[in-house]
Protein backbone atom coordinates (compact mmCIF):
# COMPACT_ATOMS: atom_id res chain seq x y z
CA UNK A 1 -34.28 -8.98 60.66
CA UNK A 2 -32.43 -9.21 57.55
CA UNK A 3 -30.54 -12.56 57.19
CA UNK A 4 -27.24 -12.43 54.78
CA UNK A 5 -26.44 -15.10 52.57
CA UNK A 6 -22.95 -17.04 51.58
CA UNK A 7 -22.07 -15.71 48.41
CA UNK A 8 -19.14 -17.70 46.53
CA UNK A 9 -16.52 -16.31 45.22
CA UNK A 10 -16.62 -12.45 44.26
CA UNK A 11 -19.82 -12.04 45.31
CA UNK A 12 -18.58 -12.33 48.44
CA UNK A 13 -16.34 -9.83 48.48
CA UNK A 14 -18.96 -7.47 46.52
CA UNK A 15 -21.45 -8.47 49.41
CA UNK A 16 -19.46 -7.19 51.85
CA UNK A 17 -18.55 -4.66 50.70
CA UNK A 18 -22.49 -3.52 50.16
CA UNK A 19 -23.38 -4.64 53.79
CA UNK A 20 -20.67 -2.24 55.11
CA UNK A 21 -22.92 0.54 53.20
CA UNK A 22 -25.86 0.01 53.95
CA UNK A 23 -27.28 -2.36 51.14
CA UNK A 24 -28.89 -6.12 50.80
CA UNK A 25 -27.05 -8.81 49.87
CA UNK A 26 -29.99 -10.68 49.12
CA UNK A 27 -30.81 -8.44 45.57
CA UNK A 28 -26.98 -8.96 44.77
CA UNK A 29 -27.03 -13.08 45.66
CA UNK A 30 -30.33 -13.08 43.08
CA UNK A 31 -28.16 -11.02 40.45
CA UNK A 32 -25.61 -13.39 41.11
CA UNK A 33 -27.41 -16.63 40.68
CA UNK A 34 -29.39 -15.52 37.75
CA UNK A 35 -28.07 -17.06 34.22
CA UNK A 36 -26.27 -14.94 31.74
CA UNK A 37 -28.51 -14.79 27.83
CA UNK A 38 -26.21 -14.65 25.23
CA UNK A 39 -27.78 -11.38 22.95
CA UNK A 40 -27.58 -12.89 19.27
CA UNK A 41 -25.01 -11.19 17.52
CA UNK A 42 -25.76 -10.44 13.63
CA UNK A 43 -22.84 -8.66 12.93
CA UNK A 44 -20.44 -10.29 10.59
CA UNK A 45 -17.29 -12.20 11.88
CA UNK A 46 -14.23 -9.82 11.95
CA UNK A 47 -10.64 -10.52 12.11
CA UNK A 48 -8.07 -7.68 12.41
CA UNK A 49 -7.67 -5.02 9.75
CA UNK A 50 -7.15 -1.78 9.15
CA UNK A 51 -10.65 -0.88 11.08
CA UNK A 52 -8.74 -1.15 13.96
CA UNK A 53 -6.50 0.92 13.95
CA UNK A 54 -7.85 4.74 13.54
CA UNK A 55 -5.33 7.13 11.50
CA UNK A 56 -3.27 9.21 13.09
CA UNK A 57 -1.51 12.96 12.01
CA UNK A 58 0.95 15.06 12.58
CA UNK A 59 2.13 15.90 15.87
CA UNK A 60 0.98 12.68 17.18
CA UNK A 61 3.70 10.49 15.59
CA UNK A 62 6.25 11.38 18.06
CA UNK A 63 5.07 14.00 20.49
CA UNK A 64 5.22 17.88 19.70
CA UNK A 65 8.26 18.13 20.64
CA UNK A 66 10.61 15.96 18.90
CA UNK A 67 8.06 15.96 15.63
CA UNK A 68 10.54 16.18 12.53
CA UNK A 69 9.36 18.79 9.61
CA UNK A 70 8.22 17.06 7.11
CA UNK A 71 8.29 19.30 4.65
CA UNK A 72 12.29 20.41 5.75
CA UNK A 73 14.82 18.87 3.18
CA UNK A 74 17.72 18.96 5.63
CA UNK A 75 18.15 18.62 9.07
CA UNK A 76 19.38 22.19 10.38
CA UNK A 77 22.68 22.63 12.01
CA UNK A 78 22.82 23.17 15.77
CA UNK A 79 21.72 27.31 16.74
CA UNK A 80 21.36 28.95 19.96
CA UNK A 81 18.12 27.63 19.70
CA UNK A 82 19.53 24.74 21.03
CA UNK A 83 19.17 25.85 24.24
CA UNK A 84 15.26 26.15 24.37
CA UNK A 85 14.82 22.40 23.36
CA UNK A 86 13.24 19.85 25.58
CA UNK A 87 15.20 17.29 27.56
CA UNK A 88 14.19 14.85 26.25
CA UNK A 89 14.88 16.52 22.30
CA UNK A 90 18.62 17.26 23.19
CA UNK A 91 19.25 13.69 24.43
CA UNK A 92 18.17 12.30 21.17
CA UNK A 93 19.77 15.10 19.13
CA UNK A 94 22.93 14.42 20.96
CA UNK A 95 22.29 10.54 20.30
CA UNK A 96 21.80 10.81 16.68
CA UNK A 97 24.72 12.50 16.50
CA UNK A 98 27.36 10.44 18.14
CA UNK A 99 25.25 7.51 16.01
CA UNK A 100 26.11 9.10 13.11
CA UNK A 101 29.53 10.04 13.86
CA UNK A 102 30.57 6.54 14.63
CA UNK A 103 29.25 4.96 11.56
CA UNK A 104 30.04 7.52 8.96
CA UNK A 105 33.68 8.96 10.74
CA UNK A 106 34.15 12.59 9.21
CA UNK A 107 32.05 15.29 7.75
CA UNK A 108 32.62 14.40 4.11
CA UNK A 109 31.83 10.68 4.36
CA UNK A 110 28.18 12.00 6.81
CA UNK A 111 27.37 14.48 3.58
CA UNK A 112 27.99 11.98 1.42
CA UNK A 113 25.67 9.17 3.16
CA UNK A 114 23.30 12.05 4.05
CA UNK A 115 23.41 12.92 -0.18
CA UNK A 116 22.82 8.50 -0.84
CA UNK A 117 20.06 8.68 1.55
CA UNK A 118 18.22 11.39 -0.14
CA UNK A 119 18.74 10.36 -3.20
CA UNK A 120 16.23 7.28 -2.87
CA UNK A 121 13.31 10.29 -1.14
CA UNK A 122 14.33 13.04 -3.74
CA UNK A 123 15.34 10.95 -7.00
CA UNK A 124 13.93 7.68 -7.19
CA UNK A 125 10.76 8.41 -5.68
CA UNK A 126 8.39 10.38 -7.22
CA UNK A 127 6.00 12.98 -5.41
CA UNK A 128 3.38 12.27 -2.64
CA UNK A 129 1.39 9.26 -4.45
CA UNK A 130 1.34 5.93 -2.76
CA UNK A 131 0.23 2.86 -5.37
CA UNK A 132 -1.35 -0.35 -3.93
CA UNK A 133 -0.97 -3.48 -6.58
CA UNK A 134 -3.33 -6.15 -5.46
CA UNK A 135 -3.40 -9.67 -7.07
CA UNK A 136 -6.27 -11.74 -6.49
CA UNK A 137 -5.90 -15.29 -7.82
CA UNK A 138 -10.00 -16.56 -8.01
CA UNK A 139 -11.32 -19.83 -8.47
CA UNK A 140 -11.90 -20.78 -12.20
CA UNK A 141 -15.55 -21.56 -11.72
CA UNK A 142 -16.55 -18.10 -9.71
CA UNK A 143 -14.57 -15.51 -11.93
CA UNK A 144 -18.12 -14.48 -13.04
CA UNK A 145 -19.08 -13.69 -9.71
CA UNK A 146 -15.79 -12.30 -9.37
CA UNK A 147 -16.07 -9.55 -12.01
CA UNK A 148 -20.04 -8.88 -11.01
CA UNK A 149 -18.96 -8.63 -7.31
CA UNK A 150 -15.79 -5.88 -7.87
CA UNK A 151 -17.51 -4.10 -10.13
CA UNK A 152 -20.17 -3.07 -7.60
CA UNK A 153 -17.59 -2.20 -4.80
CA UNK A 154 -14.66 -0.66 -6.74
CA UNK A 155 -16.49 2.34 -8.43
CA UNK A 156 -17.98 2.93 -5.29
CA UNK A 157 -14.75 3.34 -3.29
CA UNK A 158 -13.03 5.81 -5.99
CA UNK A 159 -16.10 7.93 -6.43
CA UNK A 160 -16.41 8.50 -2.52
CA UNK A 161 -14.76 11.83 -2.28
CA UNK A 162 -13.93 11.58 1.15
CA UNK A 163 -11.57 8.64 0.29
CA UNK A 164 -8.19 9.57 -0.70
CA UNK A 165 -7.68 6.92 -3.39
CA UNK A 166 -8.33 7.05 -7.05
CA UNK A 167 -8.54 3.73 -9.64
CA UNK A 168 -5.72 3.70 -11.90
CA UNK A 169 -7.25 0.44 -13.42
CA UNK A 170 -8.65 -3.23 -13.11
CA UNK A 171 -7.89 -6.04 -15.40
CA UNK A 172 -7.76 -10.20 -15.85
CA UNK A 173 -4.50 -11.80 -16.69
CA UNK A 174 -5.27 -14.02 -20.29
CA UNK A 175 -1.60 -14.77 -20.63
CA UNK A 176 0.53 -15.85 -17.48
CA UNK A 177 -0.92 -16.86 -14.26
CA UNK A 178 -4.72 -17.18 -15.57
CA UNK A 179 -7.80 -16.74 -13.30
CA UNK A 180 -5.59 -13.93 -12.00
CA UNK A 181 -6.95 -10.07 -11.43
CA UNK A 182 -5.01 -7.29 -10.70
CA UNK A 183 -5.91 -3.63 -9.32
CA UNK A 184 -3.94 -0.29 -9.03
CA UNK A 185 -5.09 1.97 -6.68
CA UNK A 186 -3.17 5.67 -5.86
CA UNK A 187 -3.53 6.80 -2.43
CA UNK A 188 -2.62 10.77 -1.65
CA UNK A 189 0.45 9.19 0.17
CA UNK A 190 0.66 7.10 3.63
CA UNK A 191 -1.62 9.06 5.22
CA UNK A 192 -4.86 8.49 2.78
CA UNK A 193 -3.97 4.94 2.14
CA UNK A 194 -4.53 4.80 5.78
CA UNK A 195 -7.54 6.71 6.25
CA UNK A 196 -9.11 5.58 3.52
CA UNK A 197 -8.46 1.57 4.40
CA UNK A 198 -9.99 2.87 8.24
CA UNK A 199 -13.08 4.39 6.44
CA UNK A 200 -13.92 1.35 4.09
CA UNK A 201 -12.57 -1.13 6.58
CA UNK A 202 -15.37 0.24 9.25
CA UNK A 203 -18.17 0.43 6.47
CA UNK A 204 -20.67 -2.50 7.18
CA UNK A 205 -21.01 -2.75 3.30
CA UNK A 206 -17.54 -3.24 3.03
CA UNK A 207 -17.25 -5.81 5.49
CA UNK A 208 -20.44 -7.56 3.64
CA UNK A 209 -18.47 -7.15 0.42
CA UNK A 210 -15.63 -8.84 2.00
CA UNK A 211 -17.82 -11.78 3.13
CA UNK A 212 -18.34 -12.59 -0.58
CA UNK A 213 -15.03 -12.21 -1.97
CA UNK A 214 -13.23 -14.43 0.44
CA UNK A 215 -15.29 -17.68 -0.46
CA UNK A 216 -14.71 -17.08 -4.49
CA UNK A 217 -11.00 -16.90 -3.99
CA UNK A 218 -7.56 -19.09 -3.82
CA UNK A 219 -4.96 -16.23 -2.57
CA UNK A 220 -4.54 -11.73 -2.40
CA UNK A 221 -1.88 -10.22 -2.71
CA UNK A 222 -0.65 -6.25 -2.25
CA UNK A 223 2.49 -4.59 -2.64
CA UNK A 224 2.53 -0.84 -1.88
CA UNK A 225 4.85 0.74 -4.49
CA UNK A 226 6.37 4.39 -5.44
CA UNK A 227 6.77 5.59 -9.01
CA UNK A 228 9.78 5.75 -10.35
CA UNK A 229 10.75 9.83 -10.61
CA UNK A 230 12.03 9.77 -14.38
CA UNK A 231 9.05 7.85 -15.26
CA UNK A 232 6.73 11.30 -15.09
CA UNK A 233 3.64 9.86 -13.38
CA UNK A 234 1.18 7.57 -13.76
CA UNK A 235 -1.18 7.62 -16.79
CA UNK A 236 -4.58 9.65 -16.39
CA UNK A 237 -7.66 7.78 -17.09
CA UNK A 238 -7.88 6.81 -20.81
CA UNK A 239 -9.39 4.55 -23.71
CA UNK A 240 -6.24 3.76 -25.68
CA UNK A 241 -7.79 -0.06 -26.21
CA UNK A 242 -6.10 -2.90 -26.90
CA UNK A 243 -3.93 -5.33 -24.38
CA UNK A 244 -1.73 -4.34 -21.46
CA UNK A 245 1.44 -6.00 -20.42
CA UNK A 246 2.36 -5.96 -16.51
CA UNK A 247 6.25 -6.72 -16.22
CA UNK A 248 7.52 -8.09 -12.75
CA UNK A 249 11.33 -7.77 -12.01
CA UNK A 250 12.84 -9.29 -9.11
CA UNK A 251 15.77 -7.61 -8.15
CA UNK A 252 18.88 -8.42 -5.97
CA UNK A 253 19.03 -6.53 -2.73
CA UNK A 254 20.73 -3.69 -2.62
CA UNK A 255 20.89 -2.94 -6.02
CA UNK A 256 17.49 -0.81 -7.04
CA UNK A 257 19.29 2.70 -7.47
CA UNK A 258 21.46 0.96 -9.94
CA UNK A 259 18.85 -0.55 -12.16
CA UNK A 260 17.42 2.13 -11.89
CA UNK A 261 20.16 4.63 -13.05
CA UNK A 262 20.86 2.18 -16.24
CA UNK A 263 17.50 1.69 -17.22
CA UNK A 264 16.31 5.62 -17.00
CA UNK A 265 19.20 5.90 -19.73
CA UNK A 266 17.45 3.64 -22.49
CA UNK A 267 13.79 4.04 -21.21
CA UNK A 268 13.38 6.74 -23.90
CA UNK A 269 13.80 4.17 -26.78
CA UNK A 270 10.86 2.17 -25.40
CA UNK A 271 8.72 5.36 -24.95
CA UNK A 272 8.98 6.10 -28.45
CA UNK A 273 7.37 2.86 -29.83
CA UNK A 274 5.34 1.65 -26.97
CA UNK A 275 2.95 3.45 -25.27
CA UNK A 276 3.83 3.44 -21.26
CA UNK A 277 1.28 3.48 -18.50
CA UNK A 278 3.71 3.23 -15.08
CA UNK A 279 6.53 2.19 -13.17
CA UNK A 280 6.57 1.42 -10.09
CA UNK A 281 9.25 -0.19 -7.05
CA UNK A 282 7.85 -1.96 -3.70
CA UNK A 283 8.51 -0.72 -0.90
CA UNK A 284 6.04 -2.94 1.83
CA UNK A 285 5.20 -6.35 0.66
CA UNK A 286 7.44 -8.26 -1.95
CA UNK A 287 10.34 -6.05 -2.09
CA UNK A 288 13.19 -5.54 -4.11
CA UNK A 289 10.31 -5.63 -7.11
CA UNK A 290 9.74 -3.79 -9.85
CA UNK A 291 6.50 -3.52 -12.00
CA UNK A 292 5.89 -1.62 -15.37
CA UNK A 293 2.99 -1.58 -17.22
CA UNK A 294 2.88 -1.16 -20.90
CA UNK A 295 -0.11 -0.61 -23.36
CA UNK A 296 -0.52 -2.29 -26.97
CA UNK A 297 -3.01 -2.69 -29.85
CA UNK A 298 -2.82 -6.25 -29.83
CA UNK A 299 0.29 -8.87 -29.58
CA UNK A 300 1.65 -8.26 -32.80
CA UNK A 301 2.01 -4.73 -31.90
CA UNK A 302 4.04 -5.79 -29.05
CA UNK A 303 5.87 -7.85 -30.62
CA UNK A 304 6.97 -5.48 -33.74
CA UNK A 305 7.47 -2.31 -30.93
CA UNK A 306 9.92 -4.50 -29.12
CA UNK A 307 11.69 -5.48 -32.10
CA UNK A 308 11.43 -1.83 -33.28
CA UNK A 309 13.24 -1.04 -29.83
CA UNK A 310 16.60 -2.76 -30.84
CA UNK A 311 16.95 -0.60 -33.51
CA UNK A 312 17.44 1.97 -31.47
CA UNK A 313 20.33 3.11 -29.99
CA UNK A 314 20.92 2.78 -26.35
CA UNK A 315 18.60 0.05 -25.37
CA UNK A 316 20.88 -2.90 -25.88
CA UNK A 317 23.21 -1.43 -23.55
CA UNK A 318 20.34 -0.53 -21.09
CA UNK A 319 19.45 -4.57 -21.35
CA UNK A 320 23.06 -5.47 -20.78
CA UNK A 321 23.52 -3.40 -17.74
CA UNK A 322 20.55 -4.28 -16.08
CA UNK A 323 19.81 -7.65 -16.95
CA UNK A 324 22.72 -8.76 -14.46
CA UNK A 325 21.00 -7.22 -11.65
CA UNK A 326 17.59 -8.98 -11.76
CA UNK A 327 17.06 -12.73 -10.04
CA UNK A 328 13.38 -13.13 -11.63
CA UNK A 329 11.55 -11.77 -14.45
CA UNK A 330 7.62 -11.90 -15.31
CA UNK A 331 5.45 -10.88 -17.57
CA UNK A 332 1.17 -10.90 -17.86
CA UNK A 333 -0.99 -10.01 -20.58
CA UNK A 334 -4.19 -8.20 -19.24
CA UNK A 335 -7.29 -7.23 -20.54
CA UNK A 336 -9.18 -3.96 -18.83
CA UNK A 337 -12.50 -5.08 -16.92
CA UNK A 338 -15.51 -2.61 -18.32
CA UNK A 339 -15.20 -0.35 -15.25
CA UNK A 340 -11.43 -0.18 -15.59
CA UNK A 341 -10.41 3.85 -16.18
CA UNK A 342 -7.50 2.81 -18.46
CA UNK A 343 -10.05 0.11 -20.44
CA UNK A 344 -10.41 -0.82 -24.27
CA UNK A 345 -11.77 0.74 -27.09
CA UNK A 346 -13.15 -0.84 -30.28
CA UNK A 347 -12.03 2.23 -31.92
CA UNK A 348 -8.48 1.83 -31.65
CA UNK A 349 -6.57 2.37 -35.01
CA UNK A 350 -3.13 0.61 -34.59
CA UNK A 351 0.24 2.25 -36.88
């Protein structure tokens, strides 16, 4: 005869529920008692990231129902197709609506708030790119290791071709905040700068990568930007040479279509002495920023295309009207890194 143990705690419970079917307790008491091995773990330490959190498309952002049309400019006026909408899509049509007419009061003053809020999709932005800025601020003593270490990784991630990211460029600040790096990457919108963070984010190579870059560093930083729509896009890889300036405006909330407007008026004057690269406006990290980048033959070149600039007319007014609306300005002097697609050439002829 089979005698049954006193199991502690859920055991117990498990035990009895075993013994009502038929089982031993005696194999479960042993399983019990025995000691738990901890399995070594070689995997690296993680933390949160974008590895987490797999991307997801449309139709899944708000159920198939009530999924706007992304690529409609306009939300349609109410049809007899009305009728054939979900519950749930009429309540938050009818919602919206009453929203709307409470804020904005009559049909003019809607169209004309419906007309300000495209203008930031429709004017200021420009097309589907998404642009990731990253500072990284490294320790004086490891920018070696630094350079060696990115220039492994960096290539790797804009040759994949199943990453939706390409390099715009890599360089070292030499005048400003020194020991400083900074990266542009452009993303094929929200959607690959998601996927593509998922992909590299649950590569084991990346994570290894990441495990060296942390210890050589002081502090990251990313802002994801837009380019501006009158700016014409970002430049395509090229060996201009020479030195690149990276201007930071901090701008009072609230007021980005405005500098905007006033500075798309002189911007010509600039392109026709200096040789632009991009410009770009936050729109997750530090916002109300603004960041151009500007190519050069050397500092004297600067220096004689800026005073060239004030000769022209139109750009003292542009300064004038937009001065006013920044609280911070900034300006860094880099140098392309050898794997950089916008880089220097030796070969560079300067007028």
């Amino acid at each position: 005869m089979h005698r049954t143990r006193l199991i502690p705690g859920r055991a117990a419970e498990r035990a009895s529920r075993f013994h009502k079917a038929g089982f031993s307790t005696t194999v479960l008491a042993r399983e019990e008692e025995k000691p738990t091995e901890d399995k070594p773990d070689n995997k690296p330490a993680r933390v949160p990231s974008f590895g987490n959190v797999p991307p997801l498309y449309k139709g899944h952002y708000f159920g198939p129902e009530v999924e706007p049309d992304i690529a409609q400019e306009a939300e349609p006026e109410p049809s007899t197709e009305e009728s054939t909408q979900s519950k749930p899509a009429k309540v938050a049509a009818g919602a919206n609506k009453l929203i709307k007419s409470f804020l904005f009061g009559t049909e003019e003053s809607r169209k004309e708030q419906e007309s300000l809020e495209r203008s930031y999709s429709t004017q200021l932005m420009r097309g589907k790119y998404v642009h990731e800025i990253a500072f990284h601020q490294v320790k004086p003593e490891c920018s070696p290791k630094y350079v060696k270490l990115i220039s492994e990784i960096y290539p790797q991630i804009a040759a994949d071709p199943l990453n939706k990211v390409h390099l715009v460029g890599s360089w070292r600040c030499v005048v400003g905040d020194l020991d400083t790096f900074v990266t542009i990457w452009e993303y094929n919108g929200y959607a690959g700068f998601h996927e593509t963070y998922y992909r590299i984010h649950s590569n084991h190579k990346f994570i290894e990568y990441l495990g060296k870059l942390r210890p050589l560093l002081r502090s990251r930083h990313t802002n994801l930007m837009q380019e501006f729509s009158f700016w014409g896009g970002t430049a395509a890889p090229r060996d201009l040479g020479g030195i690149f300036e990276l201007r930071t405006y901090d701008l009072q909330p609230g007021r980005l279509l405005e500098w905007e407007t006033s500075w798309q008026k002189g911007i010509e004057c600039r392109r026709q002495v200096m040789e632009p690269v991009g410009a770009w406006f936050t729109q997750l990290g530090s916002l109300n920023t603004v960041h151009h980048l500007w190519q050069f033959a050397d500092l004297e070149h600067r220096k004689l295309s800026r005073e060239k600039c004030w000769e022209l007319p139109g750009w003292a007014d542009t300064v004038h009207d937009t001065v006013k609306l920044i609280n911070k300005m900034d300006s860094k002097i880099l140098v392309a890194l050898p794997f950089s697609p916008l880089k220097v050439s030796l070969s560079l002829t300067s007028t």
